[in-house]
PDB file of N, CA and C in Angstrom:
ATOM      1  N   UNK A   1     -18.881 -64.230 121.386  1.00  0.00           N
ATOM      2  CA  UNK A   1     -18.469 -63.492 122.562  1.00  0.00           C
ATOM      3  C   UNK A   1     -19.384 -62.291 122.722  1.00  0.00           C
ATOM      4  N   UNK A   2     -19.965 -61.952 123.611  1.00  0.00           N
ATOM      5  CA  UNK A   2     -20.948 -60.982 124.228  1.00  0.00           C
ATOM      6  C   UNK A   2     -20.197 -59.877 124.128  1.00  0.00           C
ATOM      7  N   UNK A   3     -21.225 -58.761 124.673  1.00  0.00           N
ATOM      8  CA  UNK A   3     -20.660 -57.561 124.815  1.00  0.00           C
ATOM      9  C   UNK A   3     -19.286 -57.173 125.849  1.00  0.00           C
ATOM     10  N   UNK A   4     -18.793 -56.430 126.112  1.00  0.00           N
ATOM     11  CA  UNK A   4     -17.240 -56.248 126.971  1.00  0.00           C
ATOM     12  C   UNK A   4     -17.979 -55.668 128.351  1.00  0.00           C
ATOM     13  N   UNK A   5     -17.227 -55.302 129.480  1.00  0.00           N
ATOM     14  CA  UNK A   5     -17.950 -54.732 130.336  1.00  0.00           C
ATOM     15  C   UNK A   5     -16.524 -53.744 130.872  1.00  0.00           C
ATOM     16  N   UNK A   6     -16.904 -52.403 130.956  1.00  0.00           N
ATOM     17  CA  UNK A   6     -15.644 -51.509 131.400  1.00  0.00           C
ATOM     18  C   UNK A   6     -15.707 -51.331 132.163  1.00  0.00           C
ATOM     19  N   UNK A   7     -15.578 -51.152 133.774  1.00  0.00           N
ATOM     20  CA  UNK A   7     -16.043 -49.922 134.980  1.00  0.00           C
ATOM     21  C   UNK A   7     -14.481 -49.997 135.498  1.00  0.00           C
ATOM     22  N   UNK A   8     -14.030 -48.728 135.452  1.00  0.00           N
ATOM     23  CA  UNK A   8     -12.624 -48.534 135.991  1.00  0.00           C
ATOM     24  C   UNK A   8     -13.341 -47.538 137.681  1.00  0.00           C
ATOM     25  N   UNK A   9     -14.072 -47.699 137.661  1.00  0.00           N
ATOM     26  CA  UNK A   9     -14.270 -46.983 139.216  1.00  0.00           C
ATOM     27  C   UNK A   9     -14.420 -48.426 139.815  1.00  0.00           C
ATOM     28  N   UNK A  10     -14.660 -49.560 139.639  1.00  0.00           N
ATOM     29  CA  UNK A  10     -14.790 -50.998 140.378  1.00  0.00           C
ATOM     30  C   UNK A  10     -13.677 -51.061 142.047  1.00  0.00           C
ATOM     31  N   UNK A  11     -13.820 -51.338 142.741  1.00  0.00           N
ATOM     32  CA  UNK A  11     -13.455 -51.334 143.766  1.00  0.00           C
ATOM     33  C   UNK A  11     -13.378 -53.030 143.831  1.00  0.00           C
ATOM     34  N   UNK A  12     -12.332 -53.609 143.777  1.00  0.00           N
ATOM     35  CA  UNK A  12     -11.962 -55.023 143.877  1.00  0.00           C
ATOM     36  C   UNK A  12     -12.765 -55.263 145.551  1.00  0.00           C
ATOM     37  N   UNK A  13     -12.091 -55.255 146.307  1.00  0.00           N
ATOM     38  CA  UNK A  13     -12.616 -55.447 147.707  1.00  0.00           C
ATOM     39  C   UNK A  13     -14.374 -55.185 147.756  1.00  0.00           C
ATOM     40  N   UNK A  14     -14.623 -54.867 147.369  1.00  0.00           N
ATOM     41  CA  UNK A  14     -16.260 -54.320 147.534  1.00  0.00           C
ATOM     42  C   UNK A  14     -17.001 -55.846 146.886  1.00  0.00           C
ATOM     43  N   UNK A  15     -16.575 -55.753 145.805  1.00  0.00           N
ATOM     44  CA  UNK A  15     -16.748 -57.212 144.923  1.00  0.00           C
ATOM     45  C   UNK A  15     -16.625 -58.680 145.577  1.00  0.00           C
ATOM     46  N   UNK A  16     -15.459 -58.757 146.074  1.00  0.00           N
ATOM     47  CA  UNK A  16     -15.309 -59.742 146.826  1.00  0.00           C
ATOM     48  C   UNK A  16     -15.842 -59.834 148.429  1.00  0.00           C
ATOM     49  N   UNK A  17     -16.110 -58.668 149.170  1.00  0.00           N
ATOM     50  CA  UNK A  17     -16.954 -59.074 150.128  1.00  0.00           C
ATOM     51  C   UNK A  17     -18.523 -59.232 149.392  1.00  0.00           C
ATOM     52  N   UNK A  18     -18.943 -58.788 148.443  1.00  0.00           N
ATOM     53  CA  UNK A  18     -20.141 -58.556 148.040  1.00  0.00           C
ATOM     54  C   UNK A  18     -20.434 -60.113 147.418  1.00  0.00           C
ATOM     55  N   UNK A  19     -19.746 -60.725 146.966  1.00  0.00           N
ATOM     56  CA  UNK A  19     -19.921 -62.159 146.888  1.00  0.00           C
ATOM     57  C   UNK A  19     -19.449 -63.148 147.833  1.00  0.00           C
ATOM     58  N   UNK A  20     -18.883 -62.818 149.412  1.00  0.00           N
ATOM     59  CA  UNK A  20     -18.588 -63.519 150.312  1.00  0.00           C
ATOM     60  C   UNK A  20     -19.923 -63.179 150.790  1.00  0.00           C
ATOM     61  N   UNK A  21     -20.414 -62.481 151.079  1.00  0.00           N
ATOM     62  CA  UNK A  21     -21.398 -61.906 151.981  1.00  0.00           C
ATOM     63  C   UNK A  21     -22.881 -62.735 151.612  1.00  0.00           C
ATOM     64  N   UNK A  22     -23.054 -61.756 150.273  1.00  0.00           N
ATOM     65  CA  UNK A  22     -24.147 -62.328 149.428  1.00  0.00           C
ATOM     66  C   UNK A  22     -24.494 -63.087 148.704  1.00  0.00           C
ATOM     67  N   UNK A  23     -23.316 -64.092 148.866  1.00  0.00           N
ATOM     68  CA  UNK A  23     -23.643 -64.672 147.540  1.00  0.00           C
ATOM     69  C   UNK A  23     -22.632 -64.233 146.379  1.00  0.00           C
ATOM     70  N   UNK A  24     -23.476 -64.046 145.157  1.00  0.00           N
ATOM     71  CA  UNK A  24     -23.218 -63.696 143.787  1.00  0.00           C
ATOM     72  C   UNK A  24     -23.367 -62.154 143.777  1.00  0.00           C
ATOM     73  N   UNK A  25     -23.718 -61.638 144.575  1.00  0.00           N
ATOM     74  CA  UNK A  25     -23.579 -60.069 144.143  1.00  0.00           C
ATOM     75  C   UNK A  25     -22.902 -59.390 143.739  1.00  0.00           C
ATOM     76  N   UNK A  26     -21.430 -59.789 143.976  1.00  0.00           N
ATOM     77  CA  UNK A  26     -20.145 -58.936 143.450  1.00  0.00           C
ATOM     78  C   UNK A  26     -20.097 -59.436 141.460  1.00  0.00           C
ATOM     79  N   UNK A  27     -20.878 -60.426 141.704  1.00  0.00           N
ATOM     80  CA  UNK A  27     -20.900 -60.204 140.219  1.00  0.00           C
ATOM     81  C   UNK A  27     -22.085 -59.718 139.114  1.00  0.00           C
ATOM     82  N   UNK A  28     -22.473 -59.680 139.739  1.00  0.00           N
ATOM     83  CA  UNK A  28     -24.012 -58.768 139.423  1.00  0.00           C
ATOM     84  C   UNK A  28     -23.366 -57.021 139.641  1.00  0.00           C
ATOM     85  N   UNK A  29     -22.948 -56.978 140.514  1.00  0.00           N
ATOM     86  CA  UNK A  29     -21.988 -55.457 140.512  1.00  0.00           C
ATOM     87  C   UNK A  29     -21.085 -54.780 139.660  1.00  0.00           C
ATOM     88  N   UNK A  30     -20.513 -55.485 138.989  1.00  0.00           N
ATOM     89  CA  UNK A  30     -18.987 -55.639 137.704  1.00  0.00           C
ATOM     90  C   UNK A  30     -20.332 -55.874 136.369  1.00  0.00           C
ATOM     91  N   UNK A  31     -21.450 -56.290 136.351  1.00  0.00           N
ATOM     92  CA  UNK A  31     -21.975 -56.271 135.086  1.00  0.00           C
ATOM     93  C   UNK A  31     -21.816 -58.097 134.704  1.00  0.00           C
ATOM     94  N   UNK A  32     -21.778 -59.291 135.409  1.00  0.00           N
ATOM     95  CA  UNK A  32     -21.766 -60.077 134.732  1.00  0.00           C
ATOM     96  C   UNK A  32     -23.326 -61.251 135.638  1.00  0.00           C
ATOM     97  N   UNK A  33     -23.860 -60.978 135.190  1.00  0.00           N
ATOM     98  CA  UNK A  33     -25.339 -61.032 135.690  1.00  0.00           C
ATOM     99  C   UNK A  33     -25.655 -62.484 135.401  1.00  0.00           C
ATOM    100  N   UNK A  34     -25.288 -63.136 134.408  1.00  0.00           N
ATOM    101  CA  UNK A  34     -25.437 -64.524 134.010  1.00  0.00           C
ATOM    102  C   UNK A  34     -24.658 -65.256 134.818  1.00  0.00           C
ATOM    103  N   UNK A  35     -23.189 -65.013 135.151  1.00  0.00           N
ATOM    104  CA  UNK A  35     -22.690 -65.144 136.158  1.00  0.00           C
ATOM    105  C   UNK A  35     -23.313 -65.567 137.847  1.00  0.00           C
ATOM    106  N   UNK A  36     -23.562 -64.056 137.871  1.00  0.00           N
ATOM    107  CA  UNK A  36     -24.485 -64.133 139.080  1.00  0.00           C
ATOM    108  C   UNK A  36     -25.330 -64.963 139.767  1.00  0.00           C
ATOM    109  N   UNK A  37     -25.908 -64.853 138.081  1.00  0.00           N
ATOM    110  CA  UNK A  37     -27.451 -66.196 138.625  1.00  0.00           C
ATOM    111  C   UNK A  37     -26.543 -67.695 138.956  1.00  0.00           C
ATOM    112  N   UNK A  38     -25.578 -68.174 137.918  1.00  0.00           N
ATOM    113  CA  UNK A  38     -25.299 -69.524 138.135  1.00  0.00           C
ATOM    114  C   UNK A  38     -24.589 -69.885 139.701  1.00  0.00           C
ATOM    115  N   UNK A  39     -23.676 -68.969 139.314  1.00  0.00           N
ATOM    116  CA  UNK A  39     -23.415 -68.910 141.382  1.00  0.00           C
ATOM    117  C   UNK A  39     -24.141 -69.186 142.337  1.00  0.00           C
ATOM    118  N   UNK A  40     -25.210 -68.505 142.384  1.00  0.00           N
ATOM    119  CA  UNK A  40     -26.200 -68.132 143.290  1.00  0.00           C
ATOM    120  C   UNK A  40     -26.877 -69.093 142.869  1.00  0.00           C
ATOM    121  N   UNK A  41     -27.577 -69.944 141.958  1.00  0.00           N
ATOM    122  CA  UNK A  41     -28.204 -71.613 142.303  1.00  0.00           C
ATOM    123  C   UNK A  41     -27.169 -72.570 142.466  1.00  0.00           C
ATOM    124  N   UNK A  42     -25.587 -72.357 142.462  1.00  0.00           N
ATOM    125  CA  UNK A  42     -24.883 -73.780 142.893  1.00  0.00           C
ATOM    126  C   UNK A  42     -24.305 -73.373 144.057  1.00  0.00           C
ATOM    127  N   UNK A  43     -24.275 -72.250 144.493  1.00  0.00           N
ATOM    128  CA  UNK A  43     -24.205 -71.820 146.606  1.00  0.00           C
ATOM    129  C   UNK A  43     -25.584 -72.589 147.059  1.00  0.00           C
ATOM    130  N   UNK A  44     -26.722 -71.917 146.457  1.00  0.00           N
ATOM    131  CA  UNK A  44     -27.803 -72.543 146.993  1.00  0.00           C
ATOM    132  C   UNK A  44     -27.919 -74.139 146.903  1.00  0.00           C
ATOM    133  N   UNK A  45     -27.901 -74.430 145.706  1.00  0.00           N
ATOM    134  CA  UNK A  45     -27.643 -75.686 146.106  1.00  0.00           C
ATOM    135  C   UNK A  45     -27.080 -76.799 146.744  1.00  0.00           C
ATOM    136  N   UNK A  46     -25.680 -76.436 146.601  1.00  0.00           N
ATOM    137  CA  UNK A  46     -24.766 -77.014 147.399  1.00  0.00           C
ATOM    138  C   UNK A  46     -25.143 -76.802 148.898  1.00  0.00           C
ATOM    139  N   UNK A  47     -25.402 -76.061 149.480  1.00  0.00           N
ATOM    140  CA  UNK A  47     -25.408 -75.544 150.590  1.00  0.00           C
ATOM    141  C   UNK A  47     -26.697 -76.511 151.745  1.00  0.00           C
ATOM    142  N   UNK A  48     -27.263 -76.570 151.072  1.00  0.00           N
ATOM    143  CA  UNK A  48     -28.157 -77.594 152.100  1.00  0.00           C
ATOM    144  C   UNK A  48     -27.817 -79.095 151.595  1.00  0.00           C
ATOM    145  N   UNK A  49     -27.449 -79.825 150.618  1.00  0.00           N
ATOM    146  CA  UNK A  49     -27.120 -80.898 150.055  1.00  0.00           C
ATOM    147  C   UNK A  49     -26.124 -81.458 150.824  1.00  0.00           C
ATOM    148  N   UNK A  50     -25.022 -80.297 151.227  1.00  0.00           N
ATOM    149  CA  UNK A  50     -23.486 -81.231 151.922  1.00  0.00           C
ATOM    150  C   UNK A  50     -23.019 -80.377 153.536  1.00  0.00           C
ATOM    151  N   UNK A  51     -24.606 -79.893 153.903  1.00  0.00           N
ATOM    152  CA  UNK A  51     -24.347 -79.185 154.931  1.00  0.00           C
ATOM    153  C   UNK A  51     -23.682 -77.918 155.134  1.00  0.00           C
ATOM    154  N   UNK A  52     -23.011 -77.254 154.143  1.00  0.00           N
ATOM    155  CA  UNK A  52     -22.130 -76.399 153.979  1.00  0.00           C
ATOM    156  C   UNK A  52     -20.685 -76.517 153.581  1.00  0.00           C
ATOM    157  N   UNK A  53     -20.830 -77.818 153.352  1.00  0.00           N
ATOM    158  CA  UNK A  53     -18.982 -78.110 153.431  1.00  0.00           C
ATOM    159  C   UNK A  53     -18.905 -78.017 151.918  1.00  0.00           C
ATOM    160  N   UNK A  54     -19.625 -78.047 150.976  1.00  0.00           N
ATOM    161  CA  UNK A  54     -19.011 -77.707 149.563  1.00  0.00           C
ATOM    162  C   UNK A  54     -19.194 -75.950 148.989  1.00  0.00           C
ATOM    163  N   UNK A  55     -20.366 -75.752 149.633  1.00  0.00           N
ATOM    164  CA  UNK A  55     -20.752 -74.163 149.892  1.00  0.00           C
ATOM    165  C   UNK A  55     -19.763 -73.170 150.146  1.00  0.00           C
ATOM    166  N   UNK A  56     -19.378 -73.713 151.238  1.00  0.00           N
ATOM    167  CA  UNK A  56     -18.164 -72.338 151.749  1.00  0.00           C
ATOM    168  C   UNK A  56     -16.774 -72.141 150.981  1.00  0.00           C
ATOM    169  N   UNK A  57     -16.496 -73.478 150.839  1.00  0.00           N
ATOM    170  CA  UNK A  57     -15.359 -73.263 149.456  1.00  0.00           C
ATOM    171  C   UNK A  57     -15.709 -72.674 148.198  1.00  0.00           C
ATOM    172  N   UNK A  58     -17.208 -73.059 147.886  1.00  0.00           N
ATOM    173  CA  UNK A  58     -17.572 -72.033 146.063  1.00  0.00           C
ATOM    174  C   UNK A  58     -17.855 -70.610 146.871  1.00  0.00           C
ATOM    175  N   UNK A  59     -18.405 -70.787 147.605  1.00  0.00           N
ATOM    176  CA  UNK A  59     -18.209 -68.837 148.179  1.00  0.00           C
ATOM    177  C   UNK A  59     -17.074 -68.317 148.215  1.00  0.00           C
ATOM    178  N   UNK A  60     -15.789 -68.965 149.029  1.00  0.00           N
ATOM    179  CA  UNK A  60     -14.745 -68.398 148.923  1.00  0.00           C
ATOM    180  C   UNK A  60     -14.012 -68.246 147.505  1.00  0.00           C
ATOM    181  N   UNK A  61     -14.165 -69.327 146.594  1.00  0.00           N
ATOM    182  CA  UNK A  61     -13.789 -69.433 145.792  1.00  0.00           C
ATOM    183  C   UNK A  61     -14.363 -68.261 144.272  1.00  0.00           C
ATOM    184  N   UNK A  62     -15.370 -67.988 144.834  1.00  0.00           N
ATOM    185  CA  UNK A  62     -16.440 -66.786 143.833  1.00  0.00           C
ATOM    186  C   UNK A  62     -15.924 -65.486 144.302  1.00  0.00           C
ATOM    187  N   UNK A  63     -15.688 -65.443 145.796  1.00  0.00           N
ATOM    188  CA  UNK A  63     -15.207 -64.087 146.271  1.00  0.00           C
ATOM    189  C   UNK A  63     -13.723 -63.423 145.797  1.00  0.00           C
ATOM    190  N   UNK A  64     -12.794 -64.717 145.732  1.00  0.00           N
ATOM    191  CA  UNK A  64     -11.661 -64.335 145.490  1.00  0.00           C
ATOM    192  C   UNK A  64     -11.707 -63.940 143.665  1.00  0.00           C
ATOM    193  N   UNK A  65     -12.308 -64.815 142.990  1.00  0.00           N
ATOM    194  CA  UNK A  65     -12.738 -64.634 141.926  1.00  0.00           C
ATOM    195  C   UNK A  65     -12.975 -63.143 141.133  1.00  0.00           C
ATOM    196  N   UNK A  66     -14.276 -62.919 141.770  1.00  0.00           N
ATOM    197  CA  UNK A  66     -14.734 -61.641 141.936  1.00  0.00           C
ATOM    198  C   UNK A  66     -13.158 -60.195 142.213  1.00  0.00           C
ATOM    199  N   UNK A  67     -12.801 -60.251 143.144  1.00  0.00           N
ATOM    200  CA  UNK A  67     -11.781 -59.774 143.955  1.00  0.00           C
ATOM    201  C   UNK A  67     -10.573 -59.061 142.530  1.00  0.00           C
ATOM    202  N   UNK A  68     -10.257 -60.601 141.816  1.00  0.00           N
ATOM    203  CA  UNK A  68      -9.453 -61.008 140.232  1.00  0.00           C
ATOM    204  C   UNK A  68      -9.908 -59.759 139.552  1.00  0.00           C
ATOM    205  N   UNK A  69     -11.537 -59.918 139.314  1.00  0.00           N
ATOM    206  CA  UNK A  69     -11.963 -59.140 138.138  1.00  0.00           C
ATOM    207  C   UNK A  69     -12.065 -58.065 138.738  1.00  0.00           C
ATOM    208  N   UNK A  70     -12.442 -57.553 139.690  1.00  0.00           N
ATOM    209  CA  UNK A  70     -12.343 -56.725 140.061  1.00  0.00           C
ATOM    210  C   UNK A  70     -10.892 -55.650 140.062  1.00  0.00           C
ATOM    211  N   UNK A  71     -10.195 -56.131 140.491  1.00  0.00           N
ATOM    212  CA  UNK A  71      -8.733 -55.344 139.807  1.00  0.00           C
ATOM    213  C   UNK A  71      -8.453 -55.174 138.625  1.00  0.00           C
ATOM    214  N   UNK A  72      -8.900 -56.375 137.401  1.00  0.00           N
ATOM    215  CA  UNK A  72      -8.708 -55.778 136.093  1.00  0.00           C
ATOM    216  C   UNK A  72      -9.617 -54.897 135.482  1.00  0.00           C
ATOM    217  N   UNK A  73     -10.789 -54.912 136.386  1.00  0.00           N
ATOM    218  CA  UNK A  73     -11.507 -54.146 135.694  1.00  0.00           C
ATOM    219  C   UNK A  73     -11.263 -52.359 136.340  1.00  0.00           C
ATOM    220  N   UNK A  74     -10.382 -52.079 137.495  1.00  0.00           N
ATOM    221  CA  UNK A  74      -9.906 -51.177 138.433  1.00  0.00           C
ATOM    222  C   UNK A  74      -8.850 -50.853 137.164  1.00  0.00           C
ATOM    223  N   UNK A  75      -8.066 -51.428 136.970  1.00  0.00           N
ATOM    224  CA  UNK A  75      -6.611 -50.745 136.378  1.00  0.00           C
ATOM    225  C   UNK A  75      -7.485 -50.821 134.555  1.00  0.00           C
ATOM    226  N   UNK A  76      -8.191 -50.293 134.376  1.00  0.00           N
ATOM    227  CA  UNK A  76      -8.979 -49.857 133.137  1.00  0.00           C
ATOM    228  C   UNK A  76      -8.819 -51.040 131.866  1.00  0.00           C
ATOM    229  N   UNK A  77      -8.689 -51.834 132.282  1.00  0.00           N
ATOM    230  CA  UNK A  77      -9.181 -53.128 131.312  1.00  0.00           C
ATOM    231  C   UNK A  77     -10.794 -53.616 131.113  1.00  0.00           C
ATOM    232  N   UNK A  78     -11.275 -54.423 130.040  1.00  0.00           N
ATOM    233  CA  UNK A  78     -12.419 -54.731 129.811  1.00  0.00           C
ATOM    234  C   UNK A  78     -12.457 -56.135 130.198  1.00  0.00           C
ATOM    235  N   UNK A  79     -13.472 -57.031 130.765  1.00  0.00           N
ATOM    236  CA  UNK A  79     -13.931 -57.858 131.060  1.00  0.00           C
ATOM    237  C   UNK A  79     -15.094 -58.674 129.748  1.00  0.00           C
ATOM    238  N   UNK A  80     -15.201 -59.915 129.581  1.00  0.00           N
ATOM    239  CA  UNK A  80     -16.417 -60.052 128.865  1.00  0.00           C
ATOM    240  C   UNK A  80     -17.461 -60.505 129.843  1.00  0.00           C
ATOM    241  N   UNK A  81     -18.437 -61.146 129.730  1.00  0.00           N
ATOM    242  CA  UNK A  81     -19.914 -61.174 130.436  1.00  0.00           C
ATOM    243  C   UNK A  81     -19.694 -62.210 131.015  1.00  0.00           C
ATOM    244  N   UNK A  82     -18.530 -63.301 130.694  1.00  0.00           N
ATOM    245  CA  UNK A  82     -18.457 -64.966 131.165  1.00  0.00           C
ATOM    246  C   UNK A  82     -16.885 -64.965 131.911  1.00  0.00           C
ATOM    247  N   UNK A  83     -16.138 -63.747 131.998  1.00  0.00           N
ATOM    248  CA  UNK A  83     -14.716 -64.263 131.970  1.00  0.00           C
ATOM    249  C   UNK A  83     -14.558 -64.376 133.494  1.00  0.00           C
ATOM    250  N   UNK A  84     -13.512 -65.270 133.843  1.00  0.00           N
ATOM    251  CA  UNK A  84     -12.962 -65.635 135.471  1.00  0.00           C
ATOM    252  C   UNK A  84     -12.029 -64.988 135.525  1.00  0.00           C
ATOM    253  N   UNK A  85     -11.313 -65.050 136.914  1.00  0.00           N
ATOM    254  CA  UNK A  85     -10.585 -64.798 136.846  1.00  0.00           C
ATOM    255  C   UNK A  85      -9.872 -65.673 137.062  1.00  0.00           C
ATOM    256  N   UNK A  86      -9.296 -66.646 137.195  1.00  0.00           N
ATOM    257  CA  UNK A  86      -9.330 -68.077 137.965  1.00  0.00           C
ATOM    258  C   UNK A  86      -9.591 -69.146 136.777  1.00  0.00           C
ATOM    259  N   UNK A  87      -8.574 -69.299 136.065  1.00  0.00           N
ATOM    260  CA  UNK A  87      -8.796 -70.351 135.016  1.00  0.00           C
ATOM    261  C   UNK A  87      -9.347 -71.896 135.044  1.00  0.00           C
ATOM    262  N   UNK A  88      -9.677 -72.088 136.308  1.00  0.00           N
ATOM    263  CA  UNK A  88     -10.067 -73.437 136.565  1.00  0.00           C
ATOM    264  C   UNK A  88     -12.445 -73.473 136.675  1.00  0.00           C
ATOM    265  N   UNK A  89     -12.573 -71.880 136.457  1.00  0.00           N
ATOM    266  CA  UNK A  89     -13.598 -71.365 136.754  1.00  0.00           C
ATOM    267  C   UNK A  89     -14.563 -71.834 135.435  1.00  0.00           C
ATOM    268  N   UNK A  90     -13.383 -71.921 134.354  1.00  0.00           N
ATOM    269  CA  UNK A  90     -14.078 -72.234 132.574  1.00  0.00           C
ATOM    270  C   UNK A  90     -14.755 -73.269 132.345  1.00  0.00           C
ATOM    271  N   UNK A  91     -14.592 -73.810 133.125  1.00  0.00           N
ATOM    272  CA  UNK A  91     -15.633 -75.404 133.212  1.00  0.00           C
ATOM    273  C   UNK A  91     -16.978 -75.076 133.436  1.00  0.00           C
ATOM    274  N   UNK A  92     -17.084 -73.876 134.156  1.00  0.00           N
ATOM    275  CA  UNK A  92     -18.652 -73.918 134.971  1.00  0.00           C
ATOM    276  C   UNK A  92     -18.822 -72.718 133.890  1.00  0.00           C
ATOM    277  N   UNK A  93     -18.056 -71.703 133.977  1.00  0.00           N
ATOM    278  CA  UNK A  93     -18.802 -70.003 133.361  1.00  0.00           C
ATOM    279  C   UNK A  93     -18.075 -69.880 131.924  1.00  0.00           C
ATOM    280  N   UNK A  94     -18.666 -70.385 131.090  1.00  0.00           N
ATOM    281  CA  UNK A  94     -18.047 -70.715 129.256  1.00  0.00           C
ATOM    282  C   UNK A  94     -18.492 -69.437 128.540  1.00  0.00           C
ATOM    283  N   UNK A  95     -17.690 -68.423 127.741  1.00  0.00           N
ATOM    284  CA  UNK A  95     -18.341 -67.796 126.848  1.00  0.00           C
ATOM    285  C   UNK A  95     -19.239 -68.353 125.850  1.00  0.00           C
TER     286      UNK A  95
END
């Protein structure tokens, strides 16, 4: 298990538009950067492969995500570098 990640100033909402918007950014924001990247090549990928129709669900699905950690990491809890919030997420982002 990697290092922990703390930020109690995290703004949940910021996170989750920041990965609706951009992509993976809201997780690159919270400190989970490995994260980030894998997101951001299976949006990209998906995204021209099925026209958008598998795309917009892992976006929504990363945003709300994001959104998760983002509140635990708001009410002063630690995060690790791989964790979801969204237990069905462990398949793709494994410590």
């Amino acid at each position: 298990m990697g290092e922990m990640i703390r930020k109690p100033d995290t703004n949940p909402v910021i996170v989750a538009a920041a990965n609706l918007i951009l992509g993976a950014l809201g997780y690159y924001l919270i400190g989970q950067e490995k994260k980030a990247m894998i997101a951001a090549i299976a949006t990209i990928v998906l995204f021209p492969f099925t026209c958008g129709f598998l795309a917009i669900p892992a976006i929504l699905i990363f945003s709300y995500d994001g959104y998760l950690l983002g509140q635990k990491l708001q009410s002063g809890q630690s995060i690790s570098e791989n964790e979801n919030g969204l237990e069905f997420l462990n398949t793709i982002f494994k410590d």
